[in-house]
C-alpha atoms as a PDB file:
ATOM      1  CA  UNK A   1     123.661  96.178 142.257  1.00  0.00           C
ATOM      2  CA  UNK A   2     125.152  93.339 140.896  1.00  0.00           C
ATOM      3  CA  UNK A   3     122.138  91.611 139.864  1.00  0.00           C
ATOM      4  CA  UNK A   4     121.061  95.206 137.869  1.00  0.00           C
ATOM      5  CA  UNK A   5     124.635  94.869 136.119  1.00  0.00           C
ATOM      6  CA  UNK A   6     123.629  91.466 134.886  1.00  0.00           C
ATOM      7  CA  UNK A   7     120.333  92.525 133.959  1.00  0.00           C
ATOM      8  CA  UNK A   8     121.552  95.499 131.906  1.00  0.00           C
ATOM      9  CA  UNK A   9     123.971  93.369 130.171  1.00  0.00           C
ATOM     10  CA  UNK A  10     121.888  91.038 129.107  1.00  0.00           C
ATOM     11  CA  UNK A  11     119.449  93.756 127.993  1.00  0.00           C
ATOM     12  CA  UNK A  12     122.064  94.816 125.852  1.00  0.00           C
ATOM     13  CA  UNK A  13     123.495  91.157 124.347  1.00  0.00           C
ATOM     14  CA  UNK A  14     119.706  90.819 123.606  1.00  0.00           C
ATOM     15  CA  UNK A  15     119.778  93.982 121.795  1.00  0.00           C
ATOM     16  CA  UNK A  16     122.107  93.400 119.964  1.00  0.00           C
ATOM     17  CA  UNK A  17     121.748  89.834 118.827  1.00  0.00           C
ATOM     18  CA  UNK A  18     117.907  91.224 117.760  1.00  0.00           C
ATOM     19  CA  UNK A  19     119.934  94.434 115.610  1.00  0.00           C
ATOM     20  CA  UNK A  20     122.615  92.644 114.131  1.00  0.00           C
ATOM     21  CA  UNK A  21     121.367  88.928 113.861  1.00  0.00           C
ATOM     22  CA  UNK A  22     120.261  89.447 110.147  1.00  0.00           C
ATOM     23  CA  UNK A  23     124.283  91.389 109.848  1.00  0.00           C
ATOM     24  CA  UNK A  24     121.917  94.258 108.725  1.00  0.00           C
ATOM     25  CA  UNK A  25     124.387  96.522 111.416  1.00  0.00           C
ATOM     26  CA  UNK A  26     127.683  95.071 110.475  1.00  0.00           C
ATOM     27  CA  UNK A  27     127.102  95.652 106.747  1.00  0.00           C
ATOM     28  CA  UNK A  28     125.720  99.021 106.784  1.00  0.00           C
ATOM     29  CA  UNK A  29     128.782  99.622 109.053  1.00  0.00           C
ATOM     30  CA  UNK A  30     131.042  98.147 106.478  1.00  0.00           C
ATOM     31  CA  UNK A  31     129.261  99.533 103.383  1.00  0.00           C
ATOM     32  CA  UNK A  32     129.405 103.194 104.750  1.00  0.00           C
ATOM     33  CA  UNK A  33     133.658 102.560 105.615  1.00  0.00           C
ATOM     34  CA  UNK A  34     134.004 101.022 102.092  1.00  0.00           C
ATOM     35  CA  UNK A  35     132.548 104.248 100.289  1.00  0.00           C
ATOM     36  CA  UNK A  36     133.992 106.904 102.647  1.00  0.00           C
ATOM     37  CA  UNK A  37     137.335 105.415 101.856  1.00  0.00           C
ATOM     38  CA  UNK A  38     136.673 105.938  98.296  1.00  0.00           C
ATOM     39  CA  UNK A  39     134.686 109.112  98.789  1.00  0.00           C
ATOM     40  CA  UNK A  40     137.714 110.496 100.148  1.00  0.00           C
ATOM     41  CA  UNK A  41     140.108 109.410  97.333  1.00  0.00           C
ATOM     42  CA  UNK A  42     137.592 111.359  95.250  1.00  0.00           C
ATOM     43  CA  UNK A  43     137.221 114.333  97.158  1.00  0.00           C
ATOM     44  CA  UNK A  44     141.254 114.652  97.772  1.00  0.00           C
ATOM     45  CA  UNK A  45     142.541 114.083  94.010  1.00  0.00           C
ATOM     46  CA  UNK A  46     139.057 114.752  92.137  1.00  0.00           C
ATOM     47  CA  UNK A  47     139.195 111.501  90.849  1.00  0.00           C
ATOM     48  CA  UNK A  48     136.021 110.195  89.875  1.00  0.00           C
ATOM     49  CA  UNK A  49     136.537 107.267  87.623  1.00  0.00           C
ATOM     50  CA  UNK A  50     136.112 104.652  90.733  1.00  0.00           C
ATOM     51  CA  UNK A  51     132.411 105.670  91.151  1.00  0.00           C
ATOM     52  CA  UNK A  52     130.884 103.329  89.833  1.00  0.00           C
ATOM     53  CA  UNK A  53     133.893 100.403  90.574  1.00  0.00           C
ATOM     54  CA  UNK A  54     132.984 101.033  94.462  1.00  0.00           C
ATOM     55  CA  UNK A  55     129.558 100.572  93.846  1.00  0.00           C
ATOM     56  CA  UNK A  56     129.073  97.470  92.271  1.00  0.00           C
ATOM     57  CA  UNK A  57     132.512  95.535  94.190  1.00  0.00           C
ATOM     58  CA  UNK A  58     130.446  96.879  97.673  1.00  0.00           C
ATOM     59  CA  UNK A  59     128.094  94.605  97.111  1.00  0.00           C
ATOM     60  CA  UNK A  60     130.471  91.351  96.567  1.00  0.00           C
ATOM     61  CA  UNK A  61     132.257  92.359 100.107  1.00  0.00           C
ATOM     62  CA  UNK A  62     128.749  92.058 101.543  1.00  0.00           C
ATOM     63  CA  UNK A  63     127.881  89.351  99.908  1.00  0.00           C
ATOM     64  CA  UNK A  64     130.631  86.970 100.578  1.00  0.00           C
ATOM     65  CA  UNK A  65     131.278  88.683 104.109  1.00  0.00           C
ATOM     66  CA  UNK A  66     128.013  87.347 105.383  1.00  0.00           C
ATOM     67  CA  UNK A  67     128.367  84.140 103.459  1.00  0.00           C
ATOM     68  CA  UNK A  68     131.419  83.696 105.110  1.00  0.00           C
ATOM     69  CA  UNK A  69     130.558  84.921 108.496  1.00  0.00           C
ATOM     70  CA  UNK A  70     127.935  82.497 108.917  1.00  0.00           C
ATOM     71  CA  UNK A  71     129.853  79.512 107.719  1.00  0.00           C
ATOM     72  CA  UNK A  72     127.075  77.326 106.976  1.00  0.00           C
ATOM     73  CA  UNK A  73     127.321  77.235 103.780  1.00  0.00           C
ATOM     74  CA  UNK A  74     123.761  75.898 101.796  1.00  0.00           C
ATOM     75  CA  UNK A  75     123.702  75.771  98.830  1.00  0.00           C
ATOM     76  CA  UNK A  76     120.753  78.608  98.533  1.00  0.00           C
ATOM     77  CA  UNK A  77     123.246  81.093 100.020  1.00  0.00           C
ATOM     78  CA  UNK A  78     126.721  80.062  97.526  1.00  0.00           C
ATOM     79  CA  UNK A  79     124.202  80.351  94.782  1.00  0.00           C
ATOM     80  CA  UNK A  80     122.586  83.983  95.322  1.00  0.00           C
ATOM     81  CA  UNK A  81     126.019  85.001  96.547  1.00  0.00           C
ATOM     82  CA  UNK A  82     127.478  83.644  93.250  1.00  0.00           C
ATOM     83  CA  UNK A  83     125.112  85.682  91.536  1.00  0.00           C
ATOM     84  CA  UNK A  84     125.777  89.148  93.189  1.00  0.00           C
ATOM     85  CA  UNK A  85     129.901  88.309  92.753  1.00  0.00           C
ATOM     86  CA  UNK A  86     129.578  87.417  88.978  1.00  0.00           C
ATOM     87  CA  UNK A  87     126.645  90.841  88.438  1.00  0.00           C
ATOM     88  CA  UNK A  88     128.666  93.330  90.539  1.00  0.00           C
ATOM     89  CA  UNK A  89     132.192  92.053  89.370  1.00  0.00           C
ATOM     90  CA  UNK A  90     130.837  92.442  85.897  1.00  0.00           C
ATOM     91  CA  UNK A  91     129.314  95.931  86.350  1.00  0.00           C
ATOM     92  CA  UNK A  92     132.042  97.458  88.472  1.00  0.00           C
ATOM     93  CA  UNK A  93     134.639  96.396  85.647  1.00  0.00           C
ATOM     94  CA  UNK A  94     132.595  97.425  82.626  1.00  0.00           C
ATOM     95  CA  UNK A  95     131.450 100.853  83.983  1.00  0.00           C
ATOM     96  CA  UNK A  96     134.870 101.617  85.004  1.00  0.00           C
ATOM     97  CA  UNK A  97     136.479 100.390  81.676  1.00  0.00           C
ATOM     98  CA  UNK A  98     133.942 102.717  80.303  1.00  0.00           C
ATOM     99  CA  UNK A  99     134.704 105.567  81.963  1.00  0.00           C
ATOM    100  CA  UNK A 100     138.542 105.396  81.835  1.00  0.00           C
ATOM    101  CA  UNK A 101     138.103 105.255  78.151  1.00  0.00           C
ATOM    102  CA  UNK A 102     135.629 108.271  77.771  1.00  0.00           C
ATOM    103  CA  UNK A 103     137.727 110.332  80.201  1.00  0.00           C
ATOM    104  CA  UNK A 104     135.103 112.237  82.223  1.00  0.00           C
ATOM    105  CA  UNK A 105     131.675 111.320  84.500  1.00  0.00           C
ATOM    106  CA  UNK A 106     129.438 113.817  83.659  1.00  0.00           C
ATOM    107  CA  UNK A 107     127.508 113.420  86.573  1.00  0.00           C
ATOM    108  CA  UNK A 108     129.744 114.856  88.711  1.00  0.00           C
ATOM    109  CA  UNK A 109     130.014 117.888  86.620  1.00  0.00           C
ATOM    110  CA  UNK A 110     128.645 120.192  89.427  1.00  0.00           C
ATOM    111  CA  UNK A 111     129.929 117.842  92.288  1.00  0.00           C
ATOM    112  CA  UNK A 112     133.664 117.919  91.824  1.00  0.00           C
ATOM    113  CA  UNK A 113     134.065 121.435  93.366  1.00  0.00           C
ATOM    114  CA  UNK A 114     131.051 120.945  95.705  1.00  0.00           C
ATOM    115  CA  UNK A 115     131.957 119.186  99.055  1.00  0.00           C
ATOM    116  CA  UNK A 116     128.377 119.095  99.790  1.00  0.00           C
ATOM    117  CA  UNK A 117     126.814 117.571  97.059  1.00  0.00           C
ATOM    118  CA  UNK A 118     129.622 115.372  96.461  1.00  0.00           C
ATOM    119  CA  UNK A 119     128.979 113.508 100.200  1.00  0.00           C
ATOM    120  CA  UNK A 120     125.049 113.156  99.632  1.00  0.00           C
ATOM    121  CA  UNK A 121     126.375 111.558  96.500  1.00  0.00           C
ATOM    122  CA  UNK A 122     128.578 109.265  97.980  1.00  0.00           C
ATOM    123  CA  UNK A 123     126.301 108.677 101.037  1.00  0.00           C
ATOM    124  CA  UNK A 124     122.923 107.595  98.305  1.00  0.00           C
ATOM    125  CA  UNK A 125     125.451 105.394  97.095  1.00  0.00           C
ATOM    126  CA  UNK A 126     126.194 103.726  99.781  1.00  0.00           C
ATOM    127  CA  UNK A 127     122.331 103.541 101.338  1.00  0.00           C
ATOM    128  CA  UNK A 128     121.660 101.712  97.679  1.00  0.00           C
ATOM    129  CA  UNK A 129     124.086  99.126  98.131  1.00  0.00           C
ATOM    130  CA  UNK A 130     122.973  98.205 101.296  1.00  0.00           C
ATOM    131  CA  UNK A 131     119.440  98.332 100.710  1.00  0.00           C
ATOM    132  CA  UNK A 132     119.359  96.550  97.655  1.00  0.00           C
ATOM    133  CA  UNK A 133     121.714  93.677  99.528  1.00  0.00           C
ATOM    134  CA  UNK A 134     119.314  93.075 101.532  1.00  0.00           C
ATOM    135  CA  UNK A 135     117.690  89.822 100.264  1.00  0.00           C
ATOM    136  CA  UNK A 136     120.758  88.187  99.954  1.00  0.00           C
ATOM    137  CA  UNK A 137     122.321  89.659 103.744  1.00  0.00           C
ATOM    138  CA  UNK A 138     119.077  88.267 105.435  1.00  0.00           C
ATOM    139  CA  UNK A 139     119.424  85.130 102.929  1.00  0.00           C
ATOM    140  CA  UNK A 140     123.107  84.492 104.417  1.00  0.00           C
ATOM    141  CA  UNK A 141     122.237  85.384 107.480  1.00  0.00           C
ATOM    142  CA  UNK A 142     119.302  83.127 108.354  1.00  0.00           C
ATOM    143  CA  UNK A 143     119.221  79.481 110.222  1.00  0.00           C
ATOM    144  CA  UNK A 144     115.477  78.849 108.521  1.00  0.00           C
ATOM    145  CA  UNK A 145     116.790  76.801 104.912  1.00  0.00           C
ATOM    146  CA  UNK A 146     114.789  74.968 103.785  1.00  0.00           C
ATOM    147  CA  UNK A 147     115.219  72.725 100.626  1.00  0.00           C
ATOM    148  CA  UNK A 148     115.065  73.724  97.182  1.00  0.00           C
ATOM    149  CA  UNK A 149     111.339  75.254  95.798  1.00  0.00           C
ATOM    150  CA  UNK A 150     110.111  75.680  92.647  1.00  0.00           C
ATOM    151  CA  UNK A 151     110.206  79.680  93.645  1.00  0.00           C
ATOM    152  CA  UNK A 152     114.102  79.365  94.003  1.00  0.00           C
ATOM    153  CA  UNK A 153     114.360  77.900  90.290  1.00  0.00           C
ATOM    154  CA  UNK A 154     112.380  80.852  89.275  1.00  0.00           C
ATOM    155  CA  UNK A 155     114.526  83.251  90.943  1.00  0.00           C
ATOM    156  CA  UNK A 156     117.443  81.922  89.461  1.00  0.00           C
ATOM    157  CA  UNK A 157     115.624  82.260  85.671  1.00  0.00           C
ATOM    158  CA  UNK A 158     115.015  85.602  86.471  1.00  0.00           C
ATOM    159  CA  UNK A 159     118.343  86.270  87.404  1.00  0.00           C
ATOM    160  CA  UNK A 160     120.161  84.605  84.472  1.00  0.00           C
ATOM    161  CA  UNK A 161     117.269  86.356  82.001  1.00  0.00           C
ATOM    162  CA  UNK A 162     117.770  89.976  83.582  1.00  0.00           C
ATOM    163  CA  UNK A 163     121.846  89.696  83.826  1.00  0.00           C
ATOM    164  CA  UNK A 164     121.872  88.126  80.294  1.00  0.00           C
ATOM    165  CA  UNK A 165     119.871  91.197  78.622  1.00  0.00           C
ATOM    166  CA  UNK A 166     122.021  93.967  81.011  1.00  0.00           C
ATOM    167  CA  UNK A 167     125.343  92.281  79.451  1.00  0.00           C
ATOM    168  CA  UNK A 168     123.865  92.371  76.014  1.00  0.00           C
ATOM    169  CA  UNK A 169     122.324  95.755  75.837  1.00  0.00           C
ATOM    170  CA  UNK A 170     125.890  97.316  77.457  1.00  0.00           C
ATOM    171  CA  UNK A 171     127.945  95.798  75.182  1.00  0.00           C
ATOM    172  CA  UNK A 172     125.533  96.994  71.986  1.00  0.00           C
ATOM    173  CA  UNK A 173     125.439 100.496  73.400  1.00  0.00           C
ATOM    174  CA  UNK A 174     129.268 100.229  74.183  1.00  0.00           C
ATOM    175  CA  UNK A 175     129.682  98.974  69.871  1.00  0.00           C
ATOM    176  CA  UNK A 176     127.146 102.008  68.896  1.00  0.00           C
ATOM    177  CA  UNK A 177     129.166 104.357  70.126  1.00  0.00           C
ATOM    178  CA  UNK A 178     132.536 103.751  69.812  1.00  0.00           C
ATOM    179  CA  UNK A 179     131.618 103.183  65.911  1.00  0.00           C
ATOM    180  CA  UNK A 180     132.804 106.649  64.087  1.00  0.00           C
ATOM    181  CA  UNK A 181     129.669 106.665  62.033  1.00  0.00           C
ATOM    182  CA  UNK A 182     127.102 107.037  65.036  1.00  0.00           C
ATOM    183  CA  UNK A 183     128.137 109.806  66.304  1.00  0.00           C
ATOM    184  CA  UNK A 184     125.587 112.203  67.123  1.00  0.00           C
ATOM    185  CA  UNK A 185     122.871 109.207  66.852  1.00  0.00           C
ATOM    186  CA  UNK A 186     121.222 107.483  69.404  1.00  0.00           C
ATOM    187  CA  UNK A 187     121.425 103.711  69.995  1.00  0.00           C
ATOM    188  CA  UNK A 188     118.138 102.261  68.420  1.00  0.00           C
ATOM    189  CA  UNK A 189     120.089  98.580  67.508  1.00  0.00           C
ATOM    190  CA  UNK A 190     119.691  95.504  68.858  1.00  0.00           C
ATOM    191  CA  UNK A 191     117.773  95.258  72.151  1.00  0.00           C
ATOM    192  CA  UNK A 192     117.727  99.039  71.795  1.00  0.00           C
ATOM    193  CA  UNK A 193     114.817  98.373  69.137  1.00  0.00           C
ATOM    194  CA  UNK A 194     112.551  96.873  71.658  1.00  0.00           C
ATOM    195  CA  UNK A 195     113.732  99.236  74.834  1.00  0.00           C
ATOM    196  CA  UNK A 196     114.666 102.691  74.972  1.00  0.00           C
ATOM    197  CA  UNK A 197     116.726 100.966  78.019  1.00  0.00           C
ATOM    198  CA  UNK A 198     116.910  97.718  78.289  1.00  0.00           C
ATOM    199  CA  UNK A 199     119.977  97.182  80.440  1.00  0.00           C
ATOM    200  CA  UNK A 200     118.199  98.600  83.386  1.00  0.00           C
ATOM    201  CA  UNK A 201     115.463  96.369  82.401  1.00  0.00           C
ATOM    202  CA  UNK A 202     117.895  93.976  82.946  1.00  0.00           C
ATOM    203  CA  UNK A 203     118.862  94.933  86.346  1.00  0.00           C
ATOM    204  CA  UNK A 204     115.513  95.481  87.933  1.00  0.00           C
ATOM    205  CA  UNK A 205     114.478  91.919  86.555  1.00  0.00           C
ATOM    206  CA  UNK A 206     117.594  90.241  87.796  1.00  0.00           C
ATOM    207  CA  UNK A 207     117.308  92.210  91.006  1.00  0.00           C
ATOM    208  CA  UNK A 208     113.458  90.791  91.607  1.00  0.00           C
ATOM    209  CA  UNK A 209     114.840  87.198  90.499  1.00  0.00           C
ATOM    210  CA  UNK A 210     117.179  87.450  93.808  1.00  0.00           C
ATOM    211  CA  UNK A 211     114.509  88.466  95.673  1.00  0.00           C
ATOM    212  CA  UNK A 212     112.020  85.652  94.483  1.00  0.00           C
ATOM    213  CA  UNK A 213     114.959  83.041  95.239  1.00  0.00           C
ATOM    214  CA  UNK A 214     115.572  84.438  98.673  1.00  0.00           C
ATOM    215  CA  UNK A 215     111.326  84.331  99.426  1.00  0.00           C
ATOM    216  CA  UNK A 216     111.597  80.460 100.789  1.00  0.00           C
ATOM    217  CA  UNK A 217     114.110  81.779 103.610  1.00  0.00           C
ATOM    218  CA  UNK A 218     111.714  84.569 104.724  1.00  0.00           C
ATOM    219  CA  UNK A 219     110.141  84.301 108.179  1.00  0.00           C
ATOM    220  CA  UNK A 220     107.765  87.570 109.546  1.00  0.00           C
ATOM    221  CA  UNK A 221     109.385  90.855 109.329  1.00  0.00           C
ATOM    222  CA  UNK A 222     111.939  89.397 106.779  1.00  0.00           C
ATOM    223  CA  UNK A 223     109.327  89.810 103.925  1.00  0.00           C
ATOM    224  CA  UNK A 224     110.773  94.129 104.385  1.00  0.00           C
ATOM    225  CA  UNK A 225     113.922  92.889 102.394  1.00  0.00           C
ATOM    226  CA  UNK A 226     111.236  93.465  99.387  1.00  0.00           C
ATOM    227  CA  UNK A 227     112.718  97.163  99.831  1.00  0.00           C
ATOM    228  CA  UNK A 228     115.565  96.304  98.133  1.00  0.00           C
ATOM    229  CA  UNK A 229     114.275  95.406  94.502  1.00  0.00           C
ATOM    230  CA  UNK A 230     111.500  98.385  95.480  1.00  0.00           C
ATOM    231  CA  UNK A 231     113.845 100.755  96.007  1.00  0.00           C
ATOM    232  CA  UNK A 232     115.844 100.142  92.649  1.00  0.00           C
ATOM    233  CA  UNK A 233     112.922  99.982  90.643  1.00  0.00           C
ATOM    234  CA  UNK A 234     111.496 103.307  92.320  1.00  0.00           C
ATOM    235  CA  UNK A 235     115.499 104.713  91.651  1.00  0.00           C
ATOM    236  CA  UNK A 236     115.938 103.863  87.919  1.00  0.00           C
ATOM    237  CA  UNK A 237     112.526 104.524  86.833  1.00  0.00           C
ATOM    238  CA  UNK A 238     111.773 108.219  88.510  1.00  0.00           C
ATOM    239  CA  UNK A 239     115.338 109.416  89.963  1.00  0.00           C
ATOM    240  CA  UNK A 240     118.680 109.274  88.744  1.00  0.00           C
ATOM    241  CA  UNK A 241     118.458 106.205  86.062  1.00  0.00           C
ATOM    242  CA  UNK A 242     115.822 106.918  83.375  1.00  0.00           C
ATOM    243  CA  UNK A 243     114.559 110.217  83.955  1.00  0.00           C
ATOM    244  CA  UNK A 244     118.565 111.947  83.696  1.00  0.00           C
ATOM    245  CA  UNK A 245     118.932 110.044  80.120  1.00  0.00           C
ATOM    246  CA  UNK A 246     115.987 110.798  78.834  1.00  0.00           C
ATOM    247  CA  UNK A 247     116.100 114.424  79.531  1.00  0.00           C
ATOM    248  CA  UNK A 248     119.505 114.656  78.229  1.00  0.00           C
ATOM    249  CA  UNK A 249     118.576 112.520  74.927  1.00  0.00           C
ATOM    250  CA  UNK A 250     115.091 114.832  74.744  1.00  0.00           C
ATOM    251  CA  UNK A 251     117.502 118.307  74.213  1.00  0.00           C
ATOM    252  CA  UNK A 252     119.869 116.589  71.810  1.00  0.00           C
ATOM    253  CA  UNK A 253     117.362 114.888  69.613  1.00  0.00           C
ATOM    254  CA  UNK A 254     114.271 116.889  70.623  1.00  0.00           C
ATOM    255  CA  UNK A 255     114.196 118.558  67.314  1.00  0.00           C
ATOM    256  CA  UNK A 256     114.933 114.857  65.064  1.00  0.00           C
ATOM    257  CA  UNK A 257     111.762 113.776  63.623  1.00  0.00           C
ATOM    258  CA  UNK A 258     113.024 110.179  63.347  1.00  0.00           C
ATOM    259  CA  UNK A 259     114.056 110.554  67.131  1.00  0.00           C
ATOM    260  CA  UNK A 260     109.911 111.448  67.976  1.00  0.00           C
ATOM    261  CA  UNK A 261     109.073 108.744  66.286  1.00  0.00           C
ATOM    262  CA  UNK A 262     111.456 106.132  67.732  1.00  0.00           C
ATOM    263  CA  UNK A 263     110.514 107.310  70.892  1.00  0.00           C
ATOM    264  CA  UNK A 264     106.573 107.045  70.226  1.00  0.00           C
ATOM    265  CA  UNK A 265     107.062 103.565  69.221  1.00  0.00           C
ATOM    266  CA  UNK A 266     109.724 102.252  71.614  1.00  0.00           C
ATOM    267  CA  UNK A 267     108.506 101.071  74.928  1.00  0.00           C
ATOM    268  CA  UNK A 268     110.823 103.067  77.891  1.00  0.00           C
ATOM    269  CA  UNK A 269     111.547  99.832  79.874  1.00  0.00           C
ATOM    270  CA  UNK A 270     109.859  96.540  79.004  1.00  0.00           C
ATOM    271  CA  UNK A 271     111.542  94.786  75.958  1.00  0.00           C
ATOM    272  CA  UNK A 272     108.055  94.883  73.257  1.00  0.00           C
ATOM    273  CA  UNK A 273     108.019  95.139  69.552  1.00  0.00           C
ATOM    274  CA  UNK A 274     107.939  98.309  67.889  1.00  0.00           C
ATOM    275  CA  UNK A 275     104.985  97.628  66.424  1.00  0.00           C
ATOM    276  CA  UNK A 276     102.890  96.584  69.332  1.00  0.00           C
ATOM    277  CA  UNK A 277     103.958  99.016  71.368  1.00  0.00           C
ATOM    278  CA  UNK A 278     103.546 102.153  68.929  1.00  0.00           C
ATOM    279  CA  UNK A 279     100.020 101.353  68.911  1.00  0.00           C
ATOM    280  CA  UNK A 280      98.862 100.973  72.087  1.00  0.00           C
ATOM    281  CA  UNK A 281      96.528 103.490  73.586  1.00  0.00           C
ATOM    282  CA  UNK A 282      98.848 106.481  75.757  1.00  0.00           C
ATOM    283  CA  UNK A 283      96.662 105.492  78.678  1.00  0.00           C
ATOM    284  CA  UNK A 284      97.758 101.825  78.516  1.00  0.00           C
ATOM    285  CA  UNK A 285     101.258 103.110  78.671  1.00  0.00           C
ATOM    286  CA  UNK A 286     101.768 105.081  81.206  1.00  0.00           C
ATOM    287  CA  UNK A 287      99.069 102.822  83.255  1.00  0.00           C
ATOM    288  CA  UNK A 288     101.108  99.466  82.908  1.00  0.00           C
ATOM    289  CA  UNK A 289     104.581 100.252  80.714  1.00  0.00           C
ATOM    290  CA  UNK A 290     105.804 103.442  82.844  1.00  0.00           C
ATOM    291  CA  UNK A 291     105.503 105.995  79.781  1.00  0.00           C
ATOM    292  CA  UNK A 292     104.740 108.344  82.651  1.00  0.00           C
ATOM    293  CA  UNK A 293     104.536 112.533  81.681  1.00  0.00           C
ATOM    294  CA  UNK A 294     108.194 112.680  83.478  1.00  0.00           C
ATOM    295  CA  UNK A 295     110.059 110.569  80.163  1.00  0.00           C
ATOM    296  CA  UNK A 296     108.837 113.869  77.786  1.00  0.00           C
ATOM    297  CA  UNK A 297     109.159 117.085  80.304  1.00  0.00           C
ATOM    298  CA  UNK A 298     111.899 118.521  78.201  1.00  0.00           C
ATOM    299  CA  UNK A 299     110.123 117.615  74.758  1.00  0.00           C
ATOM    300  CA  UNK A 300     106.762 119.116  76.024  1.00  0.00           C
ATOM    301  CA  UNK A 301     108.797 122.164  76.939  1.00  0.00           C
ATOM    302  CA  UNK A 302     110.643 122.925  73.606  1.00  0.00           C
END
């Protein structure tokens, strides 16, 4: 009897040192407490401005909770964990500086009144945060460091490329329109001439740069953290990043011949001159620069 309690037990330690010895338990417990507590300051006072705040400060308390959990410090793990502090402290502050000074998310347009749909918002959310994390939880999380790679200094490039273009294309969008005179124009200046959206250009590339960084750490089933950069590439490029804003800049502009042909010659994602890219064969596009059919639904139907 006693020797089956034992047994059981250390069934169960074994268990759970297996689940949770990567934290990939304790931060999806903490990530899904962090945005139910805001979820439900949303849902009481309809208050909607701190979408976007919870979002990107979620992944700093992951972050430095497993950097600080393990305690051991190397210099691989301060230096991705730096990275995802300085990108998500940045985003969460600029997107809600943003929205207190437009007044209204329009996403949530249909979701305010909706109980429903306002949880499976709140609940994607939080399954993005902590499956994006994940390079940088298993990262913090592992004993296997080994010394600095060539790979890690590319990672780090990647990063500092991708977060430098995100900050630079928000701030020119942010310029366009708050300036009286483009209103009722779409931003085509600055990196906005080579992208028709280059800040989530930014944000995937930055996003793979972590990962590439975190690839010396990996050991066996560790290689799955590629899921994270995956699953926000697959997210802003065919659900609720690119497809919503070009839909919604296809029915206000649809009918703007200089719109057609910005579009035409402006590559969706990839930062490429105009030129190039307005010449290139429609099958090279959508083959290897993500023009795909979805980016022109609601022009094809007007």
């Amino acid at each position: 009897m006693v020797l089956t309690l034992l047994e059981k037990t250390k069934t169960k330690d074994l268990m759970g040192t297996v689940i949770d010895s990567h934290f990939l338990g304790l931060t999806a417990i903490v990530t899904v407490v962090y945005q139910l507590f805001f979820f439900i300051i949303t849902a009481l006072f309809k208050f909607d401005k701190v979408t976007d705040f919870a979002g990107g400060t979620n992944f700093i308390v992951l972050a430095l909770l497993t950097l600080i959990l393990k305690g051991s410090w190397n210099f691989r793990q301060v230096v991705l964990s730096v990275f995802v502090v300085i990108w998500g402290l940045r985003l969460g502050i600029f997107l809600l500086m943003r929205i207190l000074q437009w007044g209204e998310d329009r996403r949530f347009d249909d979701k305010r009144n909706n109980l429903v749909k306002l949880a499976v918002f709140w609940l994607f959310q939080a399954i993005w945060v902590w499956t994006v994390s994940l390079p940088v939880t298993v990262v913090n999380a592992s004993d296997h460091q080994p010394s600095l790679q060539a790979v890690d200094i590319i990672g780090w490039v990647m990063w500092s490329i991708g977060i430098l273009v995100e900050i630079t294309a928000d701030q020119q969008k942010l310029s366009f329109k708050n300036s009286p005179e483009n209103k009722g124009k779409w931003c085509n200046v600055g990196l906005w001439k080579y992208s028709r959206h280059p800040n989530y250009f930014g944000e995937i590339f930055l996003w793979w740069g972590i990962f590439v960084a975190s690839t010396p750490v990996l050991e066996g089933a560790e290689w799955l953290v590629v899921f994270g950069p995956v699953f926000l590439t697959l997210l802003l490029l065919f659900v609720s990043g690119i497809p919503l804003l070009e839909e919604s800049a296809d029915k206000k502009y649809g009918n703007v011949a200089e719109y057609i042909i910005y579009k035409e010659t402006t590559s969706p994602l990839i930062l490429l001159p105009p030129g190039l890219y307005g010449k290139l064969p429609r099958w090279f596009k959508t083959l290897f620069l993500f023009e795909i059919p979805l980016y022109s639904r609601s022009l094809s139907q007007s």
